[in-house]
Protein backbone atom coordinates (compact mmCIF):
# COMPACT_ATOMS: atom_id res chain seq x y z
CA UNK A 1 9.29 15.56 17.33
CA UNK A 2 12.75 15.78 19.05
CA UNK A 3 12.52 19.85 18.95
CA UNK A 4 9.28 20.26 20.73
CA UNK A 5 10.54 18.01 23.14
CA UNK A 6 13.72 19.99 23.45
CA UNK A 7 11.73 23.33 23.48
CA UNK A 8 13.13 24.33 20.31
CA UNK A 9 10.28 25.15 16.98
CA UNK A 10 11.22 22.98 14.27
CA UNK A 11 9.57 24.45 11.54
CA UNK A 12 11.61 22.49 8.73
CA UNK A 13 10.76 19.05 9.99
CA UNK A 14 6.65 19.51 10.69
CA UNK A 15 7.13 21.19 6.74
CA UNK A 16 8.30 17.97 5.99
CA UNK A 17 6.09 15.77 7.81
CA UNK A 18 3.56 17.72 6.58
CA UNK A 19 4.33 17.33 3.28
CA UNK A 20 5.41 13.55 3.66
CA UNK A 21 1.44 12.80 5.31
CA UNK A 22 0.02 14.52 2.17
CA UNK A 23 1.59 12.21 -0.34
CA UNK A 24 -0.34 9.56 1.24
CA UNK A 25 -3.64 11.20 0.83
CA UNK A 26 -2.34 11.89 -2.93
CA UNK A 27 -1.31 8.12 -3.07
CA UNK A 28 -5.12 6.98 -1.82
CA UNK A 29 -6.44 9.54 -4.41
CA UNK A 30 -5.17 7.50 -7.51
CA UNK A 31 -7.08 4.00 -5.57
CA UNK A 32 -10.20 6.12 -5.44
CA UNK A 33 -9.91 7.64 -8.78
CA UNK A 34 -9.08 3.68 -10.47
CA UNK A 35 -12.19 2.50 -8.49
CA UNK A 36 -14.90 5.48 -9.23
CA UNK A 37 -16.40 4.14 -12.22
CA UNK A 38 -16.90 0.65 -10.48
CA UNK A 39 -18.62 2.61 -7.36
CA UNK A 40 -16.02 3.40 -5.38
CA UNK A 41 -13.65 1.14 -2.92
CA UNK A 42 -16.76 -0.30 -0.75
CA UNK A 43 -16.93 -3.66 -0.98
CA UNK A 44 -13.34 -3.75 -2.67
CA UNK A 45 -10.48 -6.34 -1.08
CA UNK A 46 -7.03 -4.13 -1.27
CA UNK A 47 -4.03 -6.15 -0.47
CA UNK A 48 -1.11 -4.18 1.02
CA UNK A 49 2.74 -5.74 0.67
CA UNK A 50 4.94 -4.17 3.32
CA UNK A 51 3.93 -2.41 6.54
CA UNK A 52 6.66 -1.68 7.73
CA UNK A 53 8.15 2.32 7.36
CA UNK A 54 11.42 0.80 5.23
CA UNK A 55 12.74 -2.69 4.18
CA UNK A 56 14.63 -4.69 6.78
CA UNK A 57 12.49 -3.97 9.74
CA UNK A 58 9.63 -4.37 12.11
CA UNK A 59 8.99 -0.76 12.87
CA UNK A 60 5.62 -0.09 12.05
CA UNK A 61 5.68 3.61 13.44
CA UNK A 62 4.66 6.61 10.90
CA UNK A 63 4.19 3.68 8.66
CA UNK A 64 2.40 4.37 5.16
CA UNK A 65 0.77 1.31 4.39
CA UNK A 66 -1.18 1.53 7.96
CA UNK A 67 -2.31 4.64 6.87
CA UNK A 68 -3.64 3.30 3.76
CA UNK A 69 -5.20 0.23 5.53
CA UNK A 70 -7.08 2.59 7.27
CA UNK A 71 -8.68 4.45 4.73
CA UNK A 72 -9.22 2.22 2.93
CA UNK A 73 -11.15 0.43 5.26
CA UNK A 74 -12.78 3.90 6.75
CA UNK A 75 -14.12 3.95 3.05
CA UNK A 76 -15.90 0.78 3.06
CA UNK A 77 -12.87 -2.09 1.28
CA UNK A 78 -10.75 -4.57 3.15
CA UNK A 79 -7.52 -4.72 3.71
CA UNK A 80 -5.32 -7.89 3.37
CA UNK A 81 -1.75 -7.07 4.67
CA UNK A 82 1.86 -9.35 4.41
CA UNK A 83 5.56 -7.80 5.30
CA UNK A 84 8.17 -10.38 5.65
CA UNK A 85 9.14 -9.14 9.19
CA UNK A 86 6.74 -6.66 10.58
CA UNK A 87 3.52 -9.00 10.93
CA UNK A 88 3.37 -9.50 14.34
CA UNK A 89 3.45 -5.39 14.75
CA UNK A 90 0.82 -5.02 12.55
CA UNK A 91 -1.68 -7.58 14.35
CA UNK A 92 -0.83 -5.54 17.36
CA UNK A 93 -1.35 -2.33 16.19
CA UNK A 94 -4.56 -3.12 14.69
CA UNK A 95 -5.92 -5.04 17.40
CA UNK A 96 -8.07 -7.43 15.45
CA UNK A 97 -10.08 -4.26 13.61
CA UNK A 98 -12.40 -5.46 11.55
CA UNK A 99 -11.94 -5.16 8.03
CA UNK A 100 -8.01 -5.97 8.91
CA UNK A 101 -6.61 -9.26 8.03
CA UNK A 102 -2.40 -9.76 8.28
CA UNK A 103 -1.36 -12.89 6.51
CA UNK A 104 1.33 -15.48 6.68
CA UNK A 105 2.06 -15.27 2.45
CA UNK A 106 2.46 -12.51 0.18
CA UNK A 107 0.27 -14.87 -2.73
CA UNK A 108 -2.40 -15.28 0.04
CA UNK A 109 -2.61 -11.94 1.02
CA UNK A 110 -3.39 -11.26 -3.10
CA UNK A 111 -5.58 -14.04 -3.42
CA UNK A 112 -9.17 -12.47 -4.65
CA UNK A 113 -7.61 -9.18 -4.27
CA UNK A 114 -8.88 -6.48 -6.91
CA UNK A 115 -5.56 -4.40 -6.25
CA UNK A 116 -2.12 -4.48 -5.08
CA UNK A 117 -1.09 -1.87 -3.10
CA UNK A 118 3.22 -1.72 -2.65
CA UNK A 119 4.43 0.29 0.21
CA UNK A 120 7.75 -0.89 1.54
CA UNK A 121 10.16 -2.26 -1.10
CA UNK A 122 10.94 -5.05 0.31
CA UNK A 123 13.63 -7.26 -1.91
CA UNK A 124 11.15 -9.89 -2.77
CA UNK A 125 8.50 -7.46 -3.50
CA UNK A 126 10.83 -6.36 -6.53
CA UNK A 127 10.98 -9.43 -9.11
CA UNK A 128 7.09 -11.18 -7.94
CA UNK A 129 5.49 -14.22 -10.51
CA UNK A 130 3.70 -11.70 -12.21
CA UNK A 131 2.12 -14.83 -13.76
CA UNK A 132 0.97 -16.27 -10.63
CA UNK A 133 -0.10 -12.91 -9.11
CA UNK A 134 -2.29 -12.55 -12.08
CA UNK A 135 -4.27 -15.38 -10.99
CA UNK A 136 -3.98 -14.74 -7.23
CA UNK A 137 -6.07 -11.18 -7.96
CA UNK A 138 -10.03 -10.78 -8.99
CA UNK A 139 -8.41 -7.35 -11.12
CA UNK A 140 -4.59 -6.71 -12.08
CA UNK A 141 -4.26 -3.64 -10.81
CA UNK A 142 -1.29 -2.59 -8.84
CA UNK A 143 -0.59 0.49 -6.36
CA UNK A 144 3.02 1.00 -6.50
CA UNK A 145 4.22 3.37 -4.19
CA UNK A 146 7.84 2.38 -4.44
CA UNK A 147 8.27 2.36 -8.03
CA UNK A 148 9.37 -1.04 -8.30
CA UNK A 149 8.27 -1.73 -11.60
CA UNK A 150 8.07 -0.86 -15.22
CA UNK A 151 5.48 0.72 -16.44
CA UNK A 152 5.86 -1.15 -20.40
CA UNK A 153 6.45 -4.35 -18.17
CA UNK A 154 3.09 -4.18 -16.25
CA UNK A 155 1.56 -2.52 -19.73
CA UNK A 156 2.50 -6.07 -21.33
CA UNK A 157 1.65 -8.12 -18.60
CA UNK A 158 -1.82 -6.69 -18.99
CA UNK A 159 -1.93 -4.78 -15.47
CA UNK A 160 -3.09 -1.47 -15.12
CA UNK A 161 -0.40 0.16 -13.08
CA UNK A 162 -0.38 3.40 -10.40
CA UNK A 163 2.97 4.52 -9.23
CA UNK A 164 4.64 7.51 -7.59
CA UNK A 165 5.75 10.55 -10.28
CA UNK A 166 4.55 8.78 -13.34
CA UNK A 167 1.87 8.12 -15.95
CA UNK A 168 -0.39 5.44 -14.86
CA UNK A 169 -0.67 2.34 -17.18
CA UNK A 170 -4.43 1.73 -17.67
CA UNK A 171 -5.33 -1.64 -19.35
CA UNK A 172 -9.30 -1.92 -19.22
């Protein structure tokens, strides 16, 4: 952080990054908790649109979705990833990991996915052929840490939906 560097405690900003780094632990909660009664993530495929931090970028630093990639793949799933800019970052970053896969398509990067995971909000991430994802994905379940969508929306389009301050939609 620019204060240590400067020599000067910045107490407000590590509160904040502190508090920021715990949301994504919260956020990887509610995959665990949707996948418990099917055993758990292991052996899951998670597909992840956006890595980058924020839309219209390829900066990949403090990014949350690289986070979640990782734990995700710490607890046993894979993760399928697709941002419109920050690819190339991402391959780099994760080096060829296994368990990692960055793809060219945001429908391939779906396709046999049990869940959708959202984490940049991207403009073409906001109106998707629900219709078409539907058949991309094993499940429809959808991660939405960007609160892109409506919850009656997904309810209707028979997804079971996550997002960030809000009931979750559950369709079994």
């Amino acid at each position: 952080m620019m204060g240590d560097k400067a020599g000067i405690e910045a107490t407000l900003s590590k509160a904040v990054h502190h508090v920021n780094q715990k949301q994504r632990d919260r956020f990887f909660d509610k995959i665990i908790g949707h996948f418990k009664k099917d055993g758990g993530v292991a052996g899951k495929t998670l597909a992840f649109w956006g890595i980058a931090f924020k839309p219209r970028t390829d900066d990949i630093r403090e990014s949350p979705a690289l986070t979640l990639m990782r734990k995700a793949v710490a607890a046993g799933a894979k993760a399928r990833g697709f941002d419109p800019v920050a690819n190339q970052n991402a391959v780099a970053e994760l080096a060829g990991g296994a368990g990692f896969t960055i793809c060219e398509d945001m429908y391939d990067c779906v396709q046999g996915a049990d869940a959708l995971v959202v984490c940049t909000d991207w403009d073409e991430f906001k109106s998707p052929d629900f219709e078409r994802l539907g058949k991309c994905m094993t499940r429809k379940v959808i991660f939405d840490g960007r609160n892109l969508y409506r919850q009656a929306q997904m309810a209707q389009l028979g997804y079971s939906y996550y997002s960030v301050g809000r009931a979750a939609v559950r369709v079994e």
